[in-house]
Every structure is written in structure tokens, then in C-alpha cells.
PDB file of N, CA and C in Angstrom:
ATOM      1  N   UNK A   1      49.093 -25.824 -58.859  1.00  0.00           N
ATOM      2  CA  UNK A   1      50.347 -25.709 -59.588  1.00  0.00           C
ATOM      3  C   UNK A   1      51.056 -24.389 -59.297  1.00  0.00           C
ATOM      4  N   UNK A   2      52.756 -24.148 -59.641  1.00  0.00           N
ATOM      5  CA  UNK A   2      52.696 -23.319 -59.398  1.00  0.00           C
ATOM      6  C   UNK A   2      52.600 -21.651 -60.136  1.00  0.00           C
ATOM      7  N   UNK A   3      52.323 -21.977 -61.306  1.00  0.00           N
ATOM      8  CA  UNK A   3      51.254 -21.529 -62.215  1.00  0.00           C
ATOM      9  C   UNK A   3      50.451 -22.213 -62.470  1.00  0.00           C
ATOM     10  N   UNK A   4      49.094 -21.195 -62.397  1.00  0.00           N
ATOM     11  CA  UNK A   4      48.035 -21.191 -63.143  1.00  0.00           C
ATOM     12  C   UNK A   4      47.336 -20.415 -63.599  1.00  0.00           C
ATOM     13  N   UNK A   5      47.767 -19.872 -64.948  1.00  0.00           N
ATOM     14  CA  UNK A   5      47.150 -19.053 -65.699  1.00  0.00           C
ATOM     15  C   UNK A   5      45.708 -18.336 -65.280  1.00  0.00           C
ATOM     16  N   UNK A   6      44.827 -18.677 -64.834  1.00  0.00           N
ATOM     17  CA  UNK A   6      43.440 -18.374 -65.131  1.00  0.00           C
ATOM     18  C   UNK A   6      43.525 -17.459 -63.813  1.00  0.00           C
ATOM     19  N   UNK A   7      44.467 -18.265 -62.824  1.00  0.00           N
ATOM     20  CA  UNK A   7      43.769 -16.908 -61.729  1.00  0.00           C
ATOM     21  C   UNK A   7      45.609 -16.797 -61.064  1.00  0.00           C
ATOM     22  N   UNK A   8      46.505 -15.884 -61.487  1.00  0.00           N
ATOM     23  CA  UNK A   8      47.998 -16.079 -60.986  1.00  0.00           C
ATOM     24  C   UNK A   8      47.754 -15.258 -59.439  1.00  0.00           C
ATOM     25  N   UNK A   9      46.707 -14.858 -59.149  1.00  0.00           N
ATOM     26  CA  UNK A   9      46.714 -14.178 -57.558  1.00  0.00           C
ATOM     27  C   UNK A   9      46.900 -15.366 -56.920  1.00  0.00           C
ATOM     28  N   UNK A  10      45.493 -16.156 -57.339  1.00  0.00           N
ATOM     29  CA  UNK A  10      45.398 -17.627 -56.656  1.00  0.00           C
ATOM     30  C   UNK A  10      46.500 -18.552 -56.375  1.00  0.00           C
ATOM     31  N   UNK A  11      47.501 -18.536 -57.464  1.00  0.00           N
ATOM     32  CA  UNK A  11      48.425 -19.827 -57.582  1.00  0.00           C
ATOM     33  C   UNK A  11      49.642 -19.055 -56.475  1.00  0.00           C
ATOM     34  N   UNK A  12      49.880 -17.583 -56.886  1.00  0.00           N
ATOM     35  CA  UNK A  12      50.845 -17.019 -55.932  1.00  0.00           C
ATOM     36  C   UNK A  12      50.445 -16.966 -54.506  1.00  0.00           C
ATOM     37  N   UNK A  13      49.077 -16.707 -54.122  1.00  0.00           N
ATOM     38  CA  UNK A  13      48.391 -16.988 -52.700  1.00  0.00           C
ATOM     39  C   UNK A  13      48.578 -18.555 -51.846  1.00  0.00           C
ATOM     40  N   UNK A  14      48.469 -19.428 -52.882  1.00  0.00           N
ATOM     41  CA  UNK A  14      49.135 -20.806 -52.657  1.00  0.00           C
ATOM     42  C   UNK A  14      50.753 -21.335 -52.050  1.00  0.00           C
ATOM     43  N   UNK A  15      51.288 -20.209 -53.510  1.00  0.00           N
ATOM     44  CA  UNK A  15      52.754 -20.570 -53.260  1.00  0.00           C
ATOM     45  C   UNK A  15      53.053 -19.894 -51.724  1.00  0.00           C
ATOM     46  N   UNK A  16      52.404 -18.613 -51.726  1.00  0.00           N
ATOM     47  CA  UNK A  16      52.965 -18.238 -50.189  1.00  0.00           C
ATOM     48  C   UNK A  16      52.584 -19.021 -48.952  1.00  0.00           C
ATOM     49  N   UNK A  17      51.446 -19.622 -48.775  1.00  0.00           N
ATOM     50  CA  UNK A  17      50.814 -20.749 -47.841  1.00  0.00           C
ATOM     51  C   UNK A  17      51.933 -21.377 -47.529  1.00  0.00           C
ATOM     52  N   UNK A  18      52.840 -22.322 -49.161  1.00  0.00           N
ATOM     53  CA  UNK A  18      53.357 -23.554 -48.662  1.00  0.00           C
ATOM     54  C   UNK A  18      54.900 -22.651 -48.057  1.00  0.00           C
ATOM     55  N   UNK A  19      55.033 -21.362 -48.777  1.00  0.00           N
ATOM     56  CA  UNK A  19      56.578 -21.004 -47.946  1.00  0.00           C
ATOM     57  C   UNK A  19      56.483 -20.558 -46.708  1.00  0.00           C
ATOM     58  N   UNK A  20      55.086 -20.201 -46.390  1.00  0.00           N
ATOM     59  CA  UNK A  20      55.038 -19.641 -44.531  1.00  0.00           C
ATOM     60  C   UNK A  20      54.684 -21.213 -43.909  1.00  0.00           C
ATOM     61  N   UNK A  21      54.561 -22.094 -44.326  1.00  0.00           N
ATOM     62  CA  UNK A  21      54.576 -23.609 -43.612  1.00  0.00           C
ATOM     63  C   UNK A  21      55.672 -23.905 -43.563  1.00  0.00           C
ATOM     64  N   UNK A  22      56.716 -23.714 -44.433  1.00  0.00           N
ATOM     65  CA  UNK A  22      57.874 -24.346 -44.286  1.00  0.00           C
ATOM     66  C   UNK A  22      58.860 -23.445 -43.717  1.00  0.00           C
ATOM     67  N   UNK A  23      58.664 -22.147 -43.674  1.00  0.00           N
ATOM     68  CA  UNK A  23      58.793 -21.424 -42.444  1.00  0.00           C
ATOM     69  C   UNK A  23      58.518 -21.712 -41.060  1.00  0.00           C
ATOM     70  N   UNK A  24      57.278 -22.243 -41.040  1.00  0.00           N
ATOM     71  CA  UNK A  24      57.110 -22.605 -39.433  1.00  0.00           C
ATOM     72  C   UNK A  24      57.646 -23.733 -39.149  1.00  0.00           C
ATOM     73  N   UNK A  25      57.691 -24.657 -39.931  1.00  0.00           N
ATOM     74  CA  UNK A  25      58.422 -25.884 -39.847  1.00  0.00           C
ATOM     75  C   UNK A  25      60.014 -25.835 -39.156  1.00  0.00           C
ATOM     76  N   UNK A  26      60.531 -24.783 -39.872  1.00  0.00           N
ATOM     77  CA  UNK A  26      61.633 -25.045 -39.607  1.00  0.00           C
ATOM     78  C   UNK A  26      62.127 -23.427 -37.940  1.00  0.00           C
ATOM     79  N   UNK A  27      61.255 -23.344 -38.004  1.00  0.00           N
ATOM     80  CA  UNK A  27      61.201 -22.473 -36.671  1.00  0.00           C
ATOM     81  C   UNK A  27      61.356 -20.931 -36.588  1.00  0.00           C
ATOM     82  N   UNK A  28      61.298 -20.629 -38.033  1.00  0.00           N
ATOM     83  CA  UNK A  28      61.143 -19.179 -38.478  1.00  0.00           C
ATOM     84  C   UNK A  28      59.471 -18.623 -38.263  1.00  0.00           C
ATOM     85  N   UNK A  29      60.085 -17.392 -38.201  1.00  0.00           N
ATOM     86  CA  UNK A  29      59.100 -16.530 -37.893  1.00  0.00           C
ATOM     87  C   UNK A  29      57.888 -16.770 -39.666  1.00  0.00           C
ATOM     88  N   UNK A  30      56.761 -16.800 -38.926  1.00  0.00           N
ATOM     89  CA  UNK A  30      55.829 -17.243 -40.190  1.00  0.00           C
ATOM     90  C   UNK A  30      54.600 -16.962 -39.359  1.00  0.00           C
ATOM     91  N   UNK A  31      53.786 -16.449 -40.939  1.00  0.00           N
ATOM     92  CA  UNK A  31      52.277 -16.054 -40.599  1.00  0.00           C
ATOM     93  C   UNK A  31      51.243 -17.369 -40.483  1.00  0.00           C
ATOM     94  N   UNK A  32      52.157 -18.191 -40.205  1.00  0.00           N
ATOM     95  CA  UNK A  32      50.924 -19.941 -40.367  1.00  0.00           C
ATOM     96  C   UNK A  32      50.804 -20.118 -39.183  1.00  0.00           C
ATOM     97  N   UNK A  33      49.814 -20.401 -39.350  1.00  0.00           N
ATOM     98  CA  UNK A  33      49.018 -21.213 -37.868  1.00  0.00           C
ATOM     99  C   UNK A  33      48.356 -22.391 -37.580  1.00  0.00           C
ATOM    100  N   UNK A  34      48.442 -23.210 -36.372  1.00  0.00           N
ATOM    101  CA  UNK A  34      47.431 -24.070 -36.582  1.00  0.00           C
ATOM    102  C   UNK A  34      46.085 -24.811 -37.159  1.00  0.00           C
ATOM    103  N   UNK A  35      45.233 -23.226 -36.839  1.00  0.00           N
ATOM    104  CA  UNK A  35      44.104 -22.821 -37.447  1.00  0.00           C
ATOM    105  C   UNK A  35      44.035 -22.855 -38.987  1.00  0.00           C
ATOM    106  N   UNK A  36      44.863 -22.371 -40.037  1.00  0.00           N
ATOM    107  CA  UNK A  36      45.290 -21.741 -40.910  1.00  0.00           C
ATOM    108  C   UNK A  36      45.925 -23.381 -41.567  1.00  0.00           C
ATOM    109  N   UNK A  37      45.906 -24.283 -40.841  1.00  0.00           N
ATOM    110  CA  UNK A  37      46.644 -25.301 -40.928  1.00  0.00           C
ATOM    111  C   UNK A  37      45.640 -26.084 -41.443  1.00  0.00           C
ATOM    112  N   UNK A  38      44.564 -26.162 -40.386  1.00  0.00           N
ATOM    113  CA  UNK A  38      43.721 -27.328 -40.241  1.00  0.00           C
ATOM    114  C   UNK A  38      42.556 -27.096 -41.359  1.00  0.00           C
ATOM    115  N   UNK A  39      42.322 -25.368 -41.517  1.00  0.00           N
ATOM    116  CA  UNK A  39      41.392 -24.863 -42.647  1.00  0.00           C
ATOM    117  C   UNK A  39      41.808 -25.558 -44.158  1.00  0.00           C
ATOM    118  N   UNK A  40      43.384 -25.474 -44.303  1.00  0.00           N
ATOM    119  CA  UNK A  40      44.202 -25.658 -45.694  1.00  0.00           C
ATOM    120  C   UNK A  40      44.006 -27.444 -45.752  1.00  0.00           C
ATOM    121  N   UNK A  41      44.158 -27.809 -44.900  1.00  0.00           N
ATOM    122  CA  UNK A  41      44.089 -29.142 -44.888  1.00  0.00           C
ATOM    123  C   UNK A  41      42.701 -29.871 -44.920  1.00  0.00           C
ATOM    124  N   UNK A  42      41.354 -29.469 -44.487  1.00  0.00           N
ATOM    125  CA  UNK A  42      39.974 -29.622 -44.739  1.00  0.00           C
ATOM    126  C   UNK A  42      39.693 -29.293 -46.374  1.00  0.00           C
ATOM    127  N   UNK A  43      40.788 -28.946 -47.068  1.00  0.00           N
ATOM    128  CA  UNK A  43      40.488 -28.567 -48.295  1.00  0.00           C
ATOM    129  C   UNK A  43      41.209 -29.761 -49.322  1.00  0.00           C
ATOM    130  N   UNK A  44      42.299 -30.534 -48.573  1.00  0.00           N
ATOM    131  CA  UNK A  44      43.072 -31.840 -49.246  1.00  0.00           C
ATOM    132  C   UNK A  44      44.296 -31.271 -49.854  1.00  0.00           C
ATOM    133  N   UNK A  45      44.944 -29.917 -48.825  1.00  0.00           N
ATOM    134  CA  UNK A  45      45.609 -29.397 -49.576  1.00  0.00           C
ATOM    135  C   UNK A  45      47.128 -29.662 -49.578  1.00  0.00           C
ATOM    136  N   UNK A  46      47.857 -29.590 -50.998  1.00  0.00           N
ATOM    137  CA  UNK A  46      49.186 -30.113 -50.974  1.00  0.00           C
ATOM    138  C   UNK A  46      50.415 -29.595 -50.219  1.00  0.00           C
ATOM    139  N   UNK A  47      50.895 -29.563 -49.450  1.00  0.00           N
ATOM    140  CA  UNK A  47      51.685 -29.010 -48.613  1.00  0.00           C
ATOM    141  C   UNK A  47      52.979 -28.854 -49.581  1.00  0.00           C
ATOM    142  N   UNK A  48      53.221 -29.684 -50.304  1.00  0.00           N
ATOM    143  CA  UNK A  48      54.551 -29.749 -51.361  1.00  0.00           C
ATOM    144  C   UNK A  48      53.857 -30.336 -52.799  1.00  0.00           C
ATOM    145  N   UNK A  49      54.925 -30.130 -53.696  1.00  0.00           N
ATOM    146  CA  UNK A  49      54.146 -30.513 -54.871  1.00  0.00           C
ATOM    147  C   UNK A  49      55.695 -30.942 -55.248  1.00  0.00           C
ATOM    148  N   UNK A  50      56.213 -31.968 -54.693  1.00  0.00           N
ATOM    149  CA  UNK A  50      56.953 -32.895 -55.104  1.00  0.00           C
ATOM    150  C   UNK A  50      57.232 -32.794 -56.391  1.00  0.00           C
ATOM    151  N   UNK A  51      58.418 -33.777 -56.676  1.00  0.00           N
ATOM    152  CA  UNK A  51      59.126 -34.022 -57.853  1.00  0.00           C
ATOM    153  C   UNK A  51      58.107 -35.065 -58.163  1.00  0.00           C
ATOM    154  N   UNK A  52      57.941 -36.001 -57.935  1.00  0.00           N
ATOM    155  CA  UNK A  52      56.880 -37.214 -58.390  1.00  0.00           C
ATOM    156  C   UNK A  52      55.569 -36.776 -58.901  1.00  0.00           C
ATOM    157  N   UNK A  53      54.958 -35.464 -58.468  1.00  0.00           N
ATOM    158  CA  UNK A  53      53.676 -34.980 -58.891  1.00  0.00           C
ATOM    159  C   UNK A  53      53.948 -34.825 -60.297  1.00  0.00           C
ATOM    160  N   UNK A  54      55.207 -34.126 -61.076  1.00  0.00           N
ATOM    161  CA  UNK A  54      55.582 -33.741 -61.727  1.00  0.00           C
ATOM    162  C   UNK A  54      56.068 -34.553 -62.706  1.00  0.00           C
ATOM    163  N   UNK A  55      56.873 -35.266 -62.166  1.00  0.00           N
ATOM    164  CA  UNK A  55      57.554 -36.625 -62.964  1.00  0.00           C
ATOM    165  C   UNK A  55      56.667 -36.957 -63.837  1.00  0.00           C
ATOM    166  N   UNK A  56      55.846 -37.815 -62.956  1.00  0.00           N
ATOM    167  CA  UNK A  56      54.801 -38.587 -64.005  1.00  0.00           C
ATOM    168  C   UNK A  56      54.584 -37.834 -65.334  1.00  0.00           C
ATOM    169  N   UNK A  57      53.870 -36.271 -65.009  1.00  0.00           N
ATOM    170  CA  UNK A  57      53.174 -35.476 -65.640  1.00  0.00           C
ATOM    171  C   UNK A  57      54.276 -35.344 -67.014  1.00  0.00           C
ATOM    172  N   UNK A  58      55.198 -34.757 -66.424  1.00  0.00           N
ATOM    173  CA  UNK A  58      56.309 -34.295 -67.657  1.00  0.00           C
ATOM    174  C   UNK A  58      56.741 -35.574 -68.284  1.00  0.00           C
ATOM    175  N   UNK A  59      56.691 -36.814 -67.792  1.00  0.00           N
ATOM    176  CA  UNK A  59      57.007 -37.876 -68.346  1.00  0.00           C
ATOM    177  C   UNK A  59      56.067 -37.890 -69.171  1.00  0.00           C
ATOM    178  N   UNK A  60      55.181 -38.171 -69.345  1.00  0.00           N
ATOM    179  CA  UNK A  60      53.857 -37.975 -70.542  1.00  0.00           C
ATOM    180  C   UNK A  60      54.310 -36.758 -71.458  1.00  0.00           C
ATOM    181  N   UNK A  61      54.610 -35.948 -70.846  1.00  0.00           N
ATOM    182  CA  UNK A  61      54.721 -34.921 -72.158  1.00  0.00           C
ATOM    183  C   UNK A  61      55.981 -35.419 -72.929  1.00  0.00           C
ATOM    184  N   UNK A  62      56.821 -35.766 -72.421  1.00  0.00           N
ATOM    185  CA  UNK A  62      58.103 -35.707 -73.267  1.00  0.00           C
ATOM    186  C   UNK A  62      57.814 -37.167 -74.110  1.00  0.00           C
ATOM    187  N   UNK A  63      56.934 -38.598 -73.729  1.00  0.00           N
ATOM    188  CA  UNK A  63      57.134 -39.110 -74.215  1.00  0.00           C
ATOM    189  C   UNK A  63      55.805 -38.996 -75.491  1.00  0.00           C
ATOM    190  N   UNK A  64      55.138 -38.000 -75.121  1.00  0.00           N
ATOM    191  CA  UNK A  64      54.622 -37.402 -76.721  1.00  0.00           C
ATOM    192  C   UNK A  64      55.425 -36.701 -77.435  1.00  0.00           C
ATOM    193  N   UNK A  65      56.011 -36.126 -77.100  1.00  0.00           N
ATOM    194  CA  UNK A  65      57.389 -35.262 -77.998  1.00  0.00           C
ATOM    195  C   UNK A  65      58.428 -36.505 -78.551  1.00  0.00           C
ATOM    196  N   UNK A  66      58.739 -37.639 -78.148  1.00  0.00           N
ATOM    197  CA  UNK A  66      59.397 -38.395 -78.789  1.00  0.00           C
ATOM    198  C   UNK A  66      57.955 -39.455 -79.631  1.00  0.00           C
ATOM    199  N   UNK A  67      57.292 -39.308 -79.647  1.00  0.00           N
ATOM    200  CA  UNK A  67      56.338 -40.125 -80.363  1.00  0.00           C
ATOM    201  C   UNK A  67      55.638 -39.040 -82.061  1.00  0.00           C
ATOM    202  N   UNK A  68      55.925 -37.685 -81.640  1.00  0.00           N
ATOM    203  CA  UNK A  68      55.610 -36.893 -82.365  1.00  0.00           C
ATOM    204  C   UNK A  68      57.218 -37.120 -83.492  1.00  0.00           C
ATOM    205  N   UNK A  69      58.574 -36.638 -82.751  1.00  0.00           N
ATOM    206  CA  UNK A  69      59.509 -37.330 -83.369  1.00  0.00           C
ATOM    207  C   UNK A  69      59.964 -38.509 -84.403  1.00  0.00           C
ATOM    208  N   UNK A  70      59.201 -39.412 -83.502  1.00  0.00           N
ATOM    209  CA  UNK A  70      59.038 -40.743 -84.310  1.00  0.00           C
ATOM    210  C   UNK A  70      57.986 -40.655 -85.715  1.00  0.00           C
ATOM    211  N   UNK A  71      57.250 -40.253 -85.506  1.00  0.00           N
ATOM    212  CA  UNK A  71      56.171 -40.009 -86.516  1.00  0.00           C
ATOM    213  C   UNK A  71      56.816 -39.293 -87.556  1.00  0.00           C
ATOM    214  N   UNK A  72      57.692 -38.026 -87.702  1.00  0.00           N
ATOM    215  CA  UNK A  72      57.982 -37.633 -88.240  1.00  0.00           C
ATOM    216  C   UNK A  72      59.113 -38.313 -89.100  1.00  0.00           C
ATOM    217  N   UNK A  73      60.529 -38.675 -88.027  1.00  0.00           N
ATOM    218  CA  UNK A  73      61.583 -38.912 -88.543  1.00  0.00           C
ATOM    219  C   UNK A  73      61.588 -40.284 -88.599  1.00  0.00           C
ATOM    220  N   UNK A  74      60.683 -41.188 -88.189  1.00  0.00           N
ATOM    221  CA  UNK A  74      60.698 -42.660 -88.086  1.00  0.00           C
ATOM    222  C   UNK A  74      62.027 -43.471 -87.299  1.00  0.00           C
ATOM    223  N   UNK A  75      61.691 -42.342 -86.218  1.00  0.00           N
ATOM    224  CA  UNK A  75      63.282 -43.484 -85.530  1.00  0.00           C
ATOM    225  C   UNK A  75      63.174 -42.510 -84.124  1.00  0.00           C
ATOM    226  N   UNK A  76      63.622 -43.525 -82.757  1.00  0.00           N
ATOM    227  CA  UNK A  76      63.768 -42.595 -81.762  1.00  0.00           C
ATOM    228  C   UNK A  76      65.108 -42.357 -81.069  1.00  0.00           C
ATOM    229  N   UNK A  77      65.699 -42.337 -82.430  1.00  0.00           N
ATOM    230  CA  UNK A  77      66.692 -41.553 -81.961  1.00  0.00           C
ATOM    231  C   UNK A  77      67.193 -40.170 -82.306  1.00  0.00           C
ATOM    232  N   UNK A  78      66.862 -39.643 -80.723  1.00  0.00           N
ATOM    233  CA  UNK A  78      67.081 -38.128 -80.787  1.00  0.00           C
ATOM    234  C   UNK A  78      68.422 -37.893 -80.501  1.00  0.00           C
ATOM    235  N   UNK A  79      68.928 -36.876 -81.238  1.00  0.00           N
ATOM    236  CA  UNK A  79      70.197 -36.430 -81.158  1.00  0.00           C
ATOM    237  C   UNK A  79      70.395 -35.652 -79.442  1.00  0.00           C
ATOM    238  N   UNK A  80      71.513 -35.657 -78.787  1.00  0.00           N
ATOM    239  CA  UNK A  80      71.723 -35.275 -77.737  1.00  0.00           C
ATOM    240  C   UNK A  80      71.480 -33.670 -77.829  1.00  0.00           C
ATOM    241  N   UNK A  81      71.862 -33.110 -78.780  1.00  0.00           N
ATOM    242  CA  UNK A  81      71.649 -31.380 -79.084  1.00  0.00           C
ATOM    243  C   UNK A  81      70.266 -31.474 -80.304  1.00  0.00           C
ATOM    244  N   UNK A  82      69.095 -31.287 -79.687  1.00  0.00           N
ATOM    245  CA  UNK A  82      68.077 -31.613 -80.827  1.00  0.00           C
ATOM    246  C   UNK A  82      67.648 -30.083 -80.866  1.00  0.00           C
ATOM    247  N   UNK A  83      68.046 -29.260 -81.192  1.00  0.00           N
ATOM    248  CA  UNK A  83      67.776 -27.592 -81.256  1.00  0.00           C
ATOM    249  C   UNK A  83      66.046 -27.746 -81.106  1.00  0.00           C
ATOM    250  N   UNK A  84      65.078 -28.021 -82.074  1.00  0.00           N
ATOM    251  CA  UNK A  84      63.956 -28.042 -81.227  1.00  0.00           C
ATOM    252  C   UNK A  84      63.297 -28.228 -80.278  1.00  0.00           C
ATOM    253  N   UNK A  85      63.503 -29.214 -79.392  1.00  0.00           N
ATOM    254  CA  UNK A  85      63.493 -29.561 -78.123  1.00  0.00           C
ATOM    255  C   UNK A  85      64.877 -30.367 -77.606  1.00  0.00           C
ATOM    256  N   UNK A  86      65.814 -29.274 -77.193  1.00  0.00           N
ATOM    257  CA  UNK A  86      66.816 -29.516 -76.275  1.00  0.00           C
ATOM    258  C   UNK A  86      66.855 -30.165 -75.353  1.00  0.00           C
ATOM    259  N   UNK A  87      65.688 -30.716 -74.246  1.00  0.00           N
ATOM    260  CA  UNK A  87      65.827 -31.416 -73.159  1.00  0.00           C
ATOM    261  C   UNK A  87      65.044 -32.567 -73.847  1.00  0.00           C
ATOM    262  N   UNK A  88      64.605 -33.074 -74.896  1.00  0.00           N
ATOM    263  CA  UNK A  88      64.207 -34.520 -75.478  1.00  0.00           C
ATOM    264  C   UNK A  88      65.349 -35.817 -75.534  1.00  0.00           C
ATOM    265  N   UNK A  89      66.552 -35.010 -76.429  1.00  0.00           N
ATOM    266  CA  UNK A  89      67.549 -35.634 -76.119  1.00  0.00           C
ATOM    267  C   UNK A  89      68.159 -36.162 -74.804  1.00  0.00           C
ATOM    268  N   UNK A  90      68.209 -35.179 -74.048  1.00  0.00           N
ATOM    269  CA  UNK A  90      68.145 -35.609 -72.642  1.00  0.00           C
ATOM    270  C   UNK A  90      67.431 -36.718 -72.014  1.00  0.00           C
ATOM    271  N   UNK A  91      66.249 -36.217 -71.962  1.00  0.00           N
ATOM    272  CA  UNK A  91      65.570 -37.283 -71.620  1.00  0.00           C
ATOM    273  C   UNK A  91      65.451 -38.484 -72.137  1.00  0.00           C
ATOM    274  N   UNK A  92      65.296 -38.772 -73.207  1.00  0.00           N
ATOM    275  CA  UNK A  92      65.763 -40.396 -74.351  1.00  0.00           C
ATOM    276  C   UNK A  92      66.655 -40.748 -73.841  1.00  0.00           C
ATOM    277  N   UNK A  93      68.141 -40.225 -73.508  1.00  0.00           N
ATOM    278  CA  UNK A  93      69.047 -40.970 -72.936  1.00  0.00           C
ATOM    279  C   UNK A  93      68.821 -41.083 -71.448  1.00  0.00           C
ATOM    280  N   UNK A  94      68.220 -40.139 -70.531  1.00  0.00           N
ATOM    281  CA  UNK A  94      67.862 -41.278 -69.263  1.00  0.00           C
ATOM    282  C   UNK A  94      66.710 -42.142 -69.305  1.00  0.00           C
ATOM    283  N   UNK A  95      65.702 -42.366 -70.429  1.00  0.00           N
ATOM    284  CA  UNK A  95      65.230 -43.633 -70.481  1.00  0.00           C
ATOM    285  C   UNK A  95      66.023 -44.498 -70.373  1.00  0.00           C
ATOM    286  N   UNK A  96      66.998 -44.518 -71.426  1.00  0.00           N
ATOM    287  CA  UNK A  96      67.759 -45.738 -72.021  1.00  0.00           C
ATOM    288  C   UNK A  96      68.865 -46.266 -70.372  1.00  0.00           C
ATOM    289  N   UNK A  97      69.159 -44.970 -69.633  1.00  0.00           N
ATOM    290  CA  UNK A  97      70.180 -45.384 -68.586  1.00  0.00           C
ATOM    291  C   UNK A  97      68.952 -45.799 -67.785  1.00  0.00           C
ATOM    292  N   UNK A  98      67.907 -45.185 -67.221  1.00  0.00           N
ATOM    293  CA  UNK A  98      67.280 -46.264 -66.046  1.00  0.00           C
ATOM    294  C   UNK A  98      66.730 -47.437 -66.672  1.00  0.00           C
ATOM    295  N   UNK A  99      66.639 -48.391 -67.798  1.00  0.00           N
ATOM    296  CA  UNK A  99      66.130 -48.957 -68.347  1.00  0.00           C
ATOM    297  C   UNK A  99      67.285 -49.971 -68.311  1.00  0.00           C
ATOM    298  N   UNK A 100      68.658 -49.666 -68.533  1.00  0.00           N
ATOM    299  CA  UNK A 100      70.158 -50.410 -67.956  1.00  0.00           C
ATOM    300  C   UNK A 100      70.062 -50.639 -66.275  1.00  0.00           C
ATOM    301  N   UNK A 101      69.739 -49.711 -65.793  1.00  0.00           N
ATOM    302  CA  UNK A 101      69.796 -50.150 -64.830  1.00  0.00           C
ATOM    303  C   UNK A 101      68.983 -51.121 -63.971  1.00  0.00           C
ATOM    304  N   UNK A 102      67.336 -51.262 -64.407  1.00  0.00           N
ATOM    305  CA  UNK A 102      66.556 -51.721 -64.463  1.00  0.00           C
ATOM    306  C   UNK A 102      67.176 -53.108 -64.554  1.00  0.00           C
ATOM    307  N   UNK A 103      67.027 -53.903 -65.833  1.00  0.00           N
ATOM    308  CA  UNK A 103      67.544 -54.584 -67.091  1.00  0.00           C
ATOM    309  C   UNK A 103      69.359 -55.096 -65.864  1.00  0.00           C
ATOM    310  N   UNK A 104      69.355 -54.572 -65.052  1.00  0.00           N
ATOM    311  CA  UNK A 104      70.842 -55.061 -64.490  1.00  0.00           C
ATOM    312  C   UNK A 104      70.585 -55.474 -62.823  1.00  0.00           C
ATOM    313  N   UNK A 105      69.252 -55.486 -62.590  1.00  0.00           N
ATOM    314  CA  UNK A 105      68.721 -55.502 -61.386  1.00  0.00           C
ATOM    315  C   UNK A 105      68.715 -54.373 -60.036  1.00  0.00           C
ATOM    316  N   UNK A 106      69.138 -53.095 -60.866  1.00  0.00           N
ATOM    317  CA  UNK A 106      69.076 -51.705 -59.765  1.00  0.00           C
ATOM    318  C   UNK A 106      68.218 -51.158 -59.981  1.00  0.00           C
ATOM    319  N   UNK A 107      68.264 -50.602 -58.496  1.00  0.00           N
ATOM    320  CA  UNK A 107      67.099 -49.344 -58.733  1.00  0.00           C
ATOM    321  C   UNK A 107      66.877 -48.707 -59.828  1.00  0.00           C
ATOM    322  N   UNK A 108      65.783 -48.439 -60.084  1.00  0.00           N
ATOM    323  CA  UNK A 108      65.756 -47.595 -61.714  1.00  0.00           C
ATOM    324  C   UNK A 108      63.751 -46.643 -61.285  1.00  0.00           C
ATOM    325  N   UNK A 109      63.574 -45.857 -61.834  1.00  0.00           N
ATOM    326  CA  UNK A 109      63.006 -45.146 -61.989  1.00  0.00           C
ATOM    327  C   UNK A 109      61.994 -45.683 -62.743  1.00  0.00           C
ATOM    328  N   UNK A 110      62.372 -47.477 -63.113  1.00  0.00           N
ATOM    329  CA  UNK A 110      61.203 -48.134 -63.869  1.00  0.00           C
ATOM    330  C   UNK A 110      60.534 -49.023 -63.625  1.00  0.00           C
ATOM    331  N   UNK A 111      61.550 -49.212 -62.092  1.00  0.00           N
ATOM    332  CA  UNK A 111      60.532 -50.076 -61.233  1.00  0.00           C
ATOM    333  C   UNK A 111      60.364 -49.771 -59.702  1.00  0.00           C
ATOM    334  N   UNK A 112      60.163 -48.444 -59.218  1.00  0.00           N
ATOM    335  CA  UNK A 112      60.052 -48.374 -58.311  1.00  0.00           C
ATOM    336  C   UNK A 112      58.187 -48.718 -58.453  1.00  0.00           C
TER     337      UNK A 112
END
């Protein structure tokens, strides 16, 4: 990740790996190497940590934050400005839009 608390040398030693790869990638001067390549990769290592790694993950969290919501206020509807968690609202309403879109036969984020 790109924090991780327990050891932040480690996670920042990481983050620099994947920016001197994508340095070499793109034909800049970078301390990566083949070698350095094939070592990181004998280890199963993530070259990117994608939006999708993440998605999922934060999708779980937020949809405990609207289940914690619900519990409380008995309804899931979050206000668009919810001062306690500001991006809940957010997110409730792009359920509801990829779920239209879904529900209308487009691409949606709920059935890929």
C-alpha cells in the first residue's frame, strides 16, 4: 500500500521501485534494471496498485458507513452534504447512477 504504518521506510522504498519503473518505461533516466526487475517480480510484486485494487476495498468501507447510517437513522438516504462523512453522500448517489445505468442496459460499474 501506499501507506503502511508499521514500517513507512518500507512502503516509501516501494513507492520509489514503482516510480523508477515507470521511469524506465517511459525512457527516462531511472535506477531500475532488469535485474532489479526480475528480483521485484520473483516476489509477485505489484507494479501499479490500480484503481480496481482500491475500488473494491473502499467500496466495502463506504458501504459499512452507509449500513452504520442506516442503523442509526433507518433510511439510506444520505444527504448530498452529510458533514460527517462528506464523500458518503457522494458515493450513495453513484450507486444509484451506475445502478440506472445498469438497470438501462450500459456499462455500469455493476456489471462489469
Amino acid at each position: 500500500p501506499a501507506r503502511y504504518p508499521p514500517d513507512q521506510k518500507l512502503s516509501n522504498w516501494v513507492n520509489s521501485q514503482r516510480s523508477e519503473y515507470q521511469r524506465m518505461q517511459k525512457g527516462k533516466t531511472s535506477h531500475m534494471n532488469k535485474e532489479r526487475i526480475q528480483a521485484l517480480e520473483g516476489l509477485a510484486f505489484q507494479w501499479s496498485i490500480g484503481k480496481d485494487i482500491w475500488s473494491e476495498k473502499g467500496w466495502y468501507v463506504k458501504f459499512k458507513c452507509l449500513a452504520e447510517f442506516h442503523r442509526i437513522l433507518g433510511t439510506t438516504a444520505v444527504p448530498a452534504q452529510y458533514p460527517p462523512d462528506q464523500k458518503l453522500g457522494t458515493w450513495v448517489m453513484k450507486q444509484r447512477s451506475q445502478y440506472q445505468l445498469m438497470q438501462n442496459g450500459k456499462t455500469s460499474s455493476m456489471n462489469k
